[in-house]
N, C-alpha and C. Protein backbone atom coordinates (compact mmCIF):
# COMPACT_ATOMS: atom_id res chain seq x y z
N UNK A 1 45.28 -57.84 58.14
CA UNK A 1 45.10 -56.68 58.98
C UNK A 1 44.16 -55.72 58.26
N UNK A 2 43.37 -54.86 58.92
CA UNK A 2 42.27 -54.41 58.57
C UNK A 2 43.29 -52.99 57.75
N UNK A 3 42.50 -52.24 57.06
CA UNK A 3 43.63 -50.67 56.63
C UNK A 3 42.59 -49.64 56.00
N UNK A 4 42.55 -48.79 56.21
CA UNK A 4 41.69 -47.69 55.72
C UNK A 4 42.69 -46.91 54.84
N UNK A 5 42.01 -46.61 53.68
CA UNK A 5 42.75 -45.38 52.54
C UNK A 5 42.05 -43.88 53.25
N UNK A 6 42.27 -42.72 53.48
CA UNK A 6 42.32 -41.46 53.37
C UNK A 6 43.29 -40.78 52.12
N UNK A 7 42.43 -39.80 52.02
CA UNK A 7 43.34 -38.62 51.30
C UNK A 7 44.11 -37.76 51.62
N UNK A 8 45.31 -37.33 50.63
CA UNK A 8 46.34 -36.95 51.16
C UNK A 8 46.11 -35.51 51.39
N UNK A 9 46.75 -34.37 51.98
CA UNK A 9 47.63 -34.38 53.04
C UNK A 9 47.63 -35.28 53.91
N UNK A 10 46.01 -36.15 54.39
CA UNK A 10 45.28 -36.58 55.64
C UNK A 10 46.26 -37.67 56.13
N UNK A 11 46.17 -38.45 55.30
CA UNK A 11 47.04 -39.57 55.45
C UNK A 11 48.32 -39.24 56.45
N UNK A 12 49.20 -38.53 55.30
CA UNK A 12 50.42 -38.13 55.90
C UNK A 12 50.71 -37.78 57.16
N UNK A 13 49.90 -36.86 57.53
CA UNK A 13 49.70 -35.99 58.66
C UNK A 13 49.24 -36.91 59.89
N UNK A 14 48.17 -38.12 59.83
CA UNK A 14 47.84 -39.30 60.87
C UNK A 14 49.45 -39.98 61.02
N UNK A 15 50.04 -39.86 59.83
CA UNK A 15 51.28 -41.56 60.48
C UNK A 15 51.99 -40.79 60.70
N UNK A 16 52.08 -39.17 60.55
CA UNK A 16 53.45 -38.14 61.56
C UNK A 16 52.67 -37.88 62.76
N UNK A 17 51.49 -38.24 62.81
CA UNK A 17 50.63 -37.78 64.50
C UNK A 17 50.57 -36.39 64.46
N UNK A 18 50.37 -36.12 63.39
CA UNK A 18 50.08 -34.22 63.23
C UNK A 18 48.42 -34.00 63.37
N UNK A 19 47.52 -35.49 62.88
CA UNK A 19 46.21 -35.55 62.72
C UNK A 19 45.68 -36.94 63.97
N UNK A 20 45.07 -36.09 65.08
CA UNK A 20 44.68 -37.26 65.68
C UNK A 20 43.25 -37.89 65.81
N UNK A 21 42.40 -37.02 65.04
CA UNK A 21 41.06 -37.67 64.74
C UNK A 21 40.99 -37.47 63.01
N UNK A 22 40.31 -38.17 62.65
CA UNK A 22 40.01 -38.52 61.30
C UNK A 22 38.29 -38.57 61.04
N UNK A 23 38.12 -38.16 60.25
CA UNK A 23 36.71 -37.47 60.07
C UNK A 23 36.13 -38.62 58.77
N UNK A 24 34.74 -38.93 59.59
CA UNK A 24 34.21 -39.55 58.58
C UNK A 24 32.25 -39.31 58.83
N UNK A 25 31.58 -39.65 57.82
CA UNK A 25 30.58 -39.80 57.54
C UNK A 25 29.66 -40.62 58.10
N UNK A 26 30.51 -42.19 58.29
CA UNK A 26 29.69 -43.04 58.95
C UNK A 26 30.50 -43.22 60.19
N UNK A 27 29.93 -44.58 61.21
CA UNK A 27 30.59 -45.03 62.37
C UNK A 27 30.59 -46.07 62.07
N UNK A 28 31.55 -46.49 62.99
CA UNK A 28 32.53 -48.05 62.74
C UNK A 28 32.44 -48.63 64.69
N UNK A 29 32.42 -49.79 64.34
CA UNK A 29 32.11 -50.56 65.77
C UNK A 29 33.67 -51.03 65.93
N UNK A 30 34.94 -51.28 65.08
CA UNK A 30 36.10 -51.71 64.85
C UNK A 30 36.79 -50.76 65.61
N UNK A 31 37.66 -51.33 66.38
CA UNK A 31 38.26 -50.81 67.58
C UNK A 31 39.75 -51.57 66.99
N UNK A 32 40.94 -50.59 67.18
CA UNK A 32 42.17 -52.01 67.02
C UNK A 32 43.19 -50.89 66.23
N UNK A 33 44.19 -51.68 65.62
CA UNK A 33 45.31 -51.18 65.16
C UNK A 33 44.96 -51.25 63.84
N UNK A 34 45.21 -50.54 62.94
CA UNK A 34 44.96 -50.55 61.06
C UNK A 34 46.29 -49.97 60.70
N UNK A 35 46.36 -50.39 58.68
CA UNK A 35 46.83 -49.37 58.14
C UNK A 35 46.21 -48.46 57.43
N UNK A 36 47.11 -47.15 57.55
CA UNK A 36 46.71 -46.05 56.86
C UNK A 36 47.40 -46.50 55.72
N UNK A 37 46.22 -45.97 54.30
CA UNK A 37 46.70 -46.24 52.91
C UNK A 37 46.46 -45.24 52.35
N UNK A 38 47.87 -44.44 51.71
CA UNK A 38 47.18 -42.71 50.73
C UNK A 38 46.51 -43.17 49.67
N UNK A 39 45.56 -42.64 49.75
CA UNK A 39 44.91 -42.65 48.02
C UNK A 39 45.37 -42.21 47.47
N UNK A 40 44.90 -42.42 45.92
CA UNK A 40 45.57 -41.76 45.16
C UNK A 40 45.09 -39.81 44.69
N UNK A 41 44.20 -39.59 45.54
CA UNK A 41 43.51 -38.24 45.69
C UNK A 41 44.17 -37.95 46.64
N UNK A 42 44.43 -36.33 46.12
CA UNK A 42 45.15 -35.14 46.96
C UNK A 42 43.95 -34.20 47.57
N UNK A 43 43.66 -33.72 48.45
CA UNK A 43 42.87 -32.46 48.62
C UNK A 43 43.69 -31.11 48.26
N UNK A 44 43.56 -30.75 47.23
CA UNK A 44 44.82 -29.52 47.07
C UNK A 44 44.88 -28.22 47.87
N UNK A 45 43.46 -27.97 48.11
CA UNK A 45 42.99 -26.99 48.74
C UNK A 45 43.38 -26.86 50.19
N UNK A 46 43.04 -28.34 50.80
CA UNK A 46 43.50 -28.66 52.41
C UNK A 46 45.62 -28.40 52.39
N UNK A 47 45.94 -28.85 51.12
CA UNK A 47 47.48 -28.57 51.05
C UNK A 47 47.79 -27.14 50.82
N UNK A 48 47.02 -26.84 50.11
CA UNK A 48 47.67 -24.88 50.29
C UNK A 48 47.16 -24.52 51.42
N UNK A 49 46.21 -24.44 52.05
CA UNK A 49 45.53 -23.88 53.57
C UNK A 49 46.90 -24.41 54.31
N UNK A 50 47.41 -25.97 54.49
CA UNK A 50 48.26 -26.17 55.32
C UNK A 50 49.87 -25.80 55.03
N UNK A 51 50.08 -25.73 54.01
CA UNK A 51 51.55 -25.07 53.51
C UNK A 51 51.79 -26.41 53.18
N UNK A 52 51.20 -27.14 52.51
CA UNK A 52 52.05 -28.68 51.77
C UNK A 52 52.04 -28.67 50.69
N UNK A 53 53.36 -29.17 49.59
CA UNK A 53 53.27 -29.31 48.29
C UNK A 53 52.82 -30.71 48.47
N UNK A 54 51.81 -31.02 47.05
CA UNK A 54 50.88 -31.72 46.87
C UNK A 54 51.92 -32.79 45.87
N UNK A 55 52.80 -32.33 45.62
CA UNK A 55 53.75 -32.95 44.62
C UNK A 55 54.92 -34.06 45.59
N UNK A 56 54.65 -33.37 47.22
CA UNK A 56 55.69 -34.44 47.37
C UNK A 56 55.18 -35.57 48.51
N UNK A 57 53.79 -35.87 48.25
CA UNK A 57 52.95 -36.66 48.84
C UNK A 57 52.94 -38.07 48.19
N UNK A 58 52.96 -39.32 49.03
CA UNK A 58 53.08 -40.52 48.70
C UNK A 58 51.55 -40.71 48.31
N UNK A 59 50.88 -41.51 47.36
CA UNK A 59 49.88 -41.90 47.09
C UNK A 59 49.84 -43.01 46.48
N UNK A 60 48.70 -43.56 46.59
CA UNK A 60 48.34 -45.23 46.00
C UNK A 60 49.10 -46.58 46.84
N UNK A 61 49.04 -46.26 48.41
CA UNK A 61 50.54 -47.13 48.91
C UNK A 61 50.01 -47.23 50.32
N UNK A 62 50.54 -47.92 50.94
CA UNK A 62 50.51 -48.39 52.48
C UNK A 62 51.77 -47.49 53.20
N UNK A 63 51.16 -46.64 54.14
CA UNK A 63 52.55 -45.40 54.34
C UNK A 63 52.69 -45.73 56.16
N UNK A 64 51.22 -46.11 56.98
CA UNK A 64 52.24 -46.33 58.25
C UNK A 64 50.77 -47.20 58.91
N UNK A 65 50.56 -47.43 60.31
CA UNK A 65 49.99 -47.78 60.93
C UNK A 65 48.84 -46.94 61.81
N UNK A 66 48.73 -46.97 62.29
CA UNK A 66 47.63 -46.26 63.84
C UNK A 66 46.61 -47.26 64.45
N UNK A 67 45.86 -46.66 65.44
CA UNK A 67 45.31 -47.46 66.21
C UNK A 67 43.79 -46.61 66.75
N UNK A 68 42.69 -47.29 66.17
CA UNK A 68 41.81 -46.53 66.23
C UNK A 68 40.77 -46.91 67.62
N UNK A 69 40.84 -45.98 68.81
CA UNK A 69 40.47 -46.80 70.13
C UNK A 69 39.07 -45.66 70.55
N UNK A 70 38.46 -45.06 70.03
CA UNK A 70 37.42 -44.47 69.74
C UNK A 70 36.60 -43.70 68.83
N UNK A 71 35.07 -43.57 68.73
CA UNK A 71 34.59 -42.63 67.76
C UNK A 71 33.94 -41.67 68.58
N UNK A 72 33.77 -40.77 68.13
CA UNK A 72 33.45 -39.07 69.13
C UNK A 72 32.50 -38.74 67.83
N UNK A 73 30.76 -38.72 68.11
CA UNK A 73 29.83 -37.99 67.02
C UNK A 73 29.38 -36.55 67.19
N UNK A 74 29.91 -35.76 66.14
CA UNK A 74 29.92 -34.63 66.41
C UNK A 74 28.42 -34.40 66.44
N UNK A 75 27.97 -33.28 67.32
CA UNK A 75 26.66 -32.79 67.57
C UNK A 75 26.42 -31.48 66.96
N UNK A 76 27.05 -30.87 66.88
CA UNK A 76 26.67 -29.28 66.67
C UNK A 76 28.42 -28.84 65.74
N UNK A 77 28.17 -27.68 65.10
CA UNK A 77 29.39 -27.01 64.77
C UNK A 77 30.46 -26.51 65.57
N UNK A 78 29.98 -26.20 67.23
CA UNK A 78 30.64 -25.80 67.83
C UNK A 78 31.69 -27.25 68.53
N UNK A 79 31.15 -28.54 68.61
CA UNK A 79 31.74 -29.11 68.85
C UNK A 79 33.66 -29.68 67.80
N UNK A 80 32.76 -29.26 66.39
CA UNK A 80 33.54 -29.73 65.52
C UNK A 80 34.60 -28.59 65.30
N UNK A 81 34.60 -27.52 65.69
CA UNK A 81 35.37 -26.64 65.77
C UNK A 81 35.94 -26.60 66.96
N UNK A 82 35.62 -26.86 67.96
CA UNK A 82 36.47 -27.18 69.12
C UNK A 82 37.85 -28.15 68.92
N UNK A 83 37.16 -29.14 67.97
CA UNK A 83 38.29 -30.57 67.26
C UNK A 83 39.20 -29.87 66.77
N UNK A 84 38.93 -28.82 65.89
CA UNK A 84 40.05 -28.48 64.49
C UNK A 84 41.22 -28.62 64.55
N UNK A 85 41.69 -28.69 65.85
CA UNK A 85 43.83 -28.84 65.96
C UNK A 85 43.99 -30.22 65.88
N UNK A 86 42.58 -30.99 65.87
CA UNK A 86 43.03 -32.57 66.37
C UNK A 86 42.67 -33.30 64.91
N UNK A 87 41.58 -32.70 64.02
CA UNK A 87 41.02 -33.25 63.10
C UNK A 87 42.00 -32.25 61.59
N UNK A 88 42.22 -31.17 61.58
CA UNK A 88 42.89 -30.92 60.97
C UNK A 88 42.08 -30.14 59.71
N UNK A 89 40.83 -30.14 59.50
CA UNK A 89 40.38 -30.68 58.34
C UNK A 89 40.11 -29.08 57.84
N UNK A 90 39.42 -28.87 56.77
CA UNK A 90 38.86 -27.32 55.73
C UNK A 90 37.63 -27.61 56.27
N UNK A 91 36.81 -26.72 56.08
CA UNK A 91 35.38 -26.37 56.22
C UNK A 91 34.48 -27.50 55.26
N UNK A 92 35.06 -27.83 54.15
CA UNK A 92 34.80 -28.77 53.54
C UNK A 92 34.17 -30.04 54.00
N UNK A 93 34.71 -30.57 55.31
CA UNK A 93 34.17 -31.52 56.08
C UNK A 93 33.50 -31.12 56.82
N UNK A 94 32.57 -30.13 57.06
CA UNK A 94 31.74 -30.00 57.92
C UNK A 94 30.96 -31.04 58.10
N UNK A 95 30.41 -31.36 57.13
CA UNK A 95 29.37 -31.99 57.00
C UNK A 95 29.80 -33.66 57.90
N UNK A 96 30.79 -34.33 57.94
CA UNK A 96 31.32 -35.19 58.67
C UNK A 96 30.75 -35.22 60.16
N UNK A 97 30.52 -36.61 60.69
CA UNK A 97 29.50 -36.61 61.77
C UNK A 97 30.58 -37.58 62.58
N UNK A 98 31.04 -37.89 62.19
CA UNK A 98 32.19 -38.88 63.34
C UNK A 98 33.39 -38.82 63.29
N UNK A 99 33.81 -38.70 64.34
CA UNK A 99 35.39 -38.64 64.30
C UNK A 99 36.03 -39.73 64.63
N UNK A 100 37.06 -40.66 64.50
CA UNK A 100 37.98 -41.37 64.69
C UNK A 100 38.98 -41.34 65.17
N UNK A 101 38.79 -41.00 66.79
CA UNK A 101 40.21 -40.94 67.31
C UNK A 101 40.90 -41.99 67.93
N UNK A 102 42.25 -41.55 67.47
CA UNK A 102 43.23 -42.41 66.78
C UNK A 102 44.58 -42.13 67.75
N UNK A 103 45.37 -43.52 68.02
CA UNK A 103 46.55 -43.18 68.97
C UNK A 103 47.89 -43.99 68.45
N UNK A 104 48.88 -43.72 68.86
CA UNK A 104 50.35 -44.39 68.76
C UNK A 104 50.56 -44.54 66.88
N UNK A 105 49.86 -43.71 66.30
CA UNK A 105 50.17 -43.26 64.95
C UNK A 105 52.30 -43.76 64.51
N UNK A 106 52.42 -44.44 62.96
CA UNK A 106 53.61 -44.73 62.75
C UNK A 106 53.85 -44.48 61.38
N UNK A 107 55.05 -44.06 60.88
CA UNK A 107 55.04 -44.20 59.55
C UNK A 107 55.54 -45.60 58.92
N UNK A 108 55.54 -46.25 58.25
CA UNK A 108 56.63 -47.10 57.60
C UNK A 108 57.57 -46.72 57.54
N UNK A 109 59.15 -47.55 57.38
CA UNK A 109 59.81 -46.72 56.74
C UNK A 109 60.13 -46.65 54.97
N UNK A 110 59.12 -47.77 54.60
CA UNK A 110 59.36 -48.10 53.42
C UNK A 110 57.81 -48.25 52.90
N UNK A 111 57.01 -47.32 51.74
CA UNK A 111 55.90 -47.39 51.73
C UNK A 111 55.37 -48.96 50.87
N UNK A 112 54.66 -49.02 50.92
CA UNK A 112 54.09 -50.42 49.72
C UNK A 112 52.88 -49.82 49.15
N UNK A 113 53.07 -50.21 48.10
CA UNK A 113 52.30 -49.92 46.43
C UNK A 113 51.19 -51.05 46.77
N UNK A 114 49.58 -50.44 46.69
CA UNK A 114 48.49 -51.32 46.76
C UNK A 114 47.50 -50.22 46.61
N UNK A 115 46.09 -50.59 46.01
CA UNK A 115 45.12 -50.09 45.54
C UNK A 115 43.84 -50.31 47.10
N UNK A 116 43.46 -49.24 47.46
CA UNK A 116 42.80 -48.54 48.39
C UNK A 116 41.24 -48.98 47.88
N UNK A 117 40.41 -49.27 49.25
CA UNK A 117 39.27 -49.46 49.05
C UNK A 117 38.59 -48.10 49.63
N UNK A 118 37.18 -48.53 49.86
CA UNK A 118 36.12 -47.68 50.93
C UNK A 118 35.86 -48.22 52.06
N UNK A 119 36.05 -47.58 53.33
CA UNK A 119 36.04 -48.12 54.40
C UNK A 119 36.94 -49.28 54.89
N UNK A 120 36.41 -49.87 56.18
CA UNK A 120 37.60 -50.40 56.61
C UNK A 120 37.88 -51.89 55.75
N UNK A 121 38.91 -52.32 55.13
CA UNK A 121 39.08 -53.81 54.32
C UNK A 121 39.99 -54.42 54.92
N UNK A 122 40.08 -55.96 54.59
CA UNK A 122 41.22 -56.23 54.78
C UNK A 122 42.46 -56.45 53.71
N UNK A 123 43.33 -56.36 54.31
CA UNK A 123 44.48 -57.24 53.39
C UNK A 123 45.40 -57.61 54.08
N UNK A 124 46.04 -58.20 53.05
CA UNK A 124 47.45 -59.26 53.62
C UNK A 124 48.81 -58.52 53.29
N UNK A 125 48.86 -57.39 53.38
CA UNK A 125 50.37 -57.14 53.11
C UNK A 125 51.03 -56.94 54.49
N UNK A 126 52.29 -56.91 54.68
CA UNK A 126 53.34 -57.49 55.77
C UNK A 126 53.49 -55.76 56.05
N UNK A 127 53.58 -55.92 57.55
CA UNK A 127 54.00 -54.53 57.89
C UNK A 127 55.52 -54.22 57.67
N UNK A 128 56.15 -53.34 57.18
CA UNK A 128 57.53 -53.43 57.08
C UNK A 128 57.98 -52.75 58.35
């Protein structure tokens, strides 16, 4: 199964469905169900803006599922600020040109320990 790593809060916040687009740089033609994998990077800054301790975030692990069934390219600032309740993100990502929106978001209930690539990879671990 295919799985993308994000950083945490980000992570967290997609497999509680608190984050329903996910912000990235490039575009992806991959349409389908993935896992979300926390890295082992925190954004600390995005965790104090949101009221999260950074201490009680899962990282380096396979934490839930989602299902990525479109990309939306942002055009202008005003579009990407229109997103902000859906994308979640600091000013920091401005610069981000695609969004990844994302549906039927899950957590595990049991995370799994595995080392995170760039972009979308595959692997073989078992959904729990």
């Amino acid at each position: 199964m295919r799985c993308l790593s994000l950083k945490q809060p980000f992570a967290d916040m997609v497999v509680d469905g608190k984050k329903t687009i996910e912000l990235r740089k490039w575009n992806t033609h991959f349409r389908g169900r993935f896992i979300v994998h926390a890295s082992g990077t925190v954004d600390r800054y995005a965790c104090s803006v949101l009221g999260i301790d950074p201490g009680s975030l899962i990282k380096k692990a396979a934490i839930g599922e989602a299902t990525l069934v479109d990309v939306k390219k942002y055009e202008n600032l005003k579009e990407f600020e229109g997103d902000r309740e859906k994308h979640r993100a600091t000013d920091a990502y401005r610069n981000s040109v695609y969004g990844f929106i994302l549906k039927a978001a899950r957590r595990f209930r049991k995370p799994v320990a595995m080392k995170g690539r760039l972009g979308f990879f595959e692997t073989d671990i078992r959904v729990p």
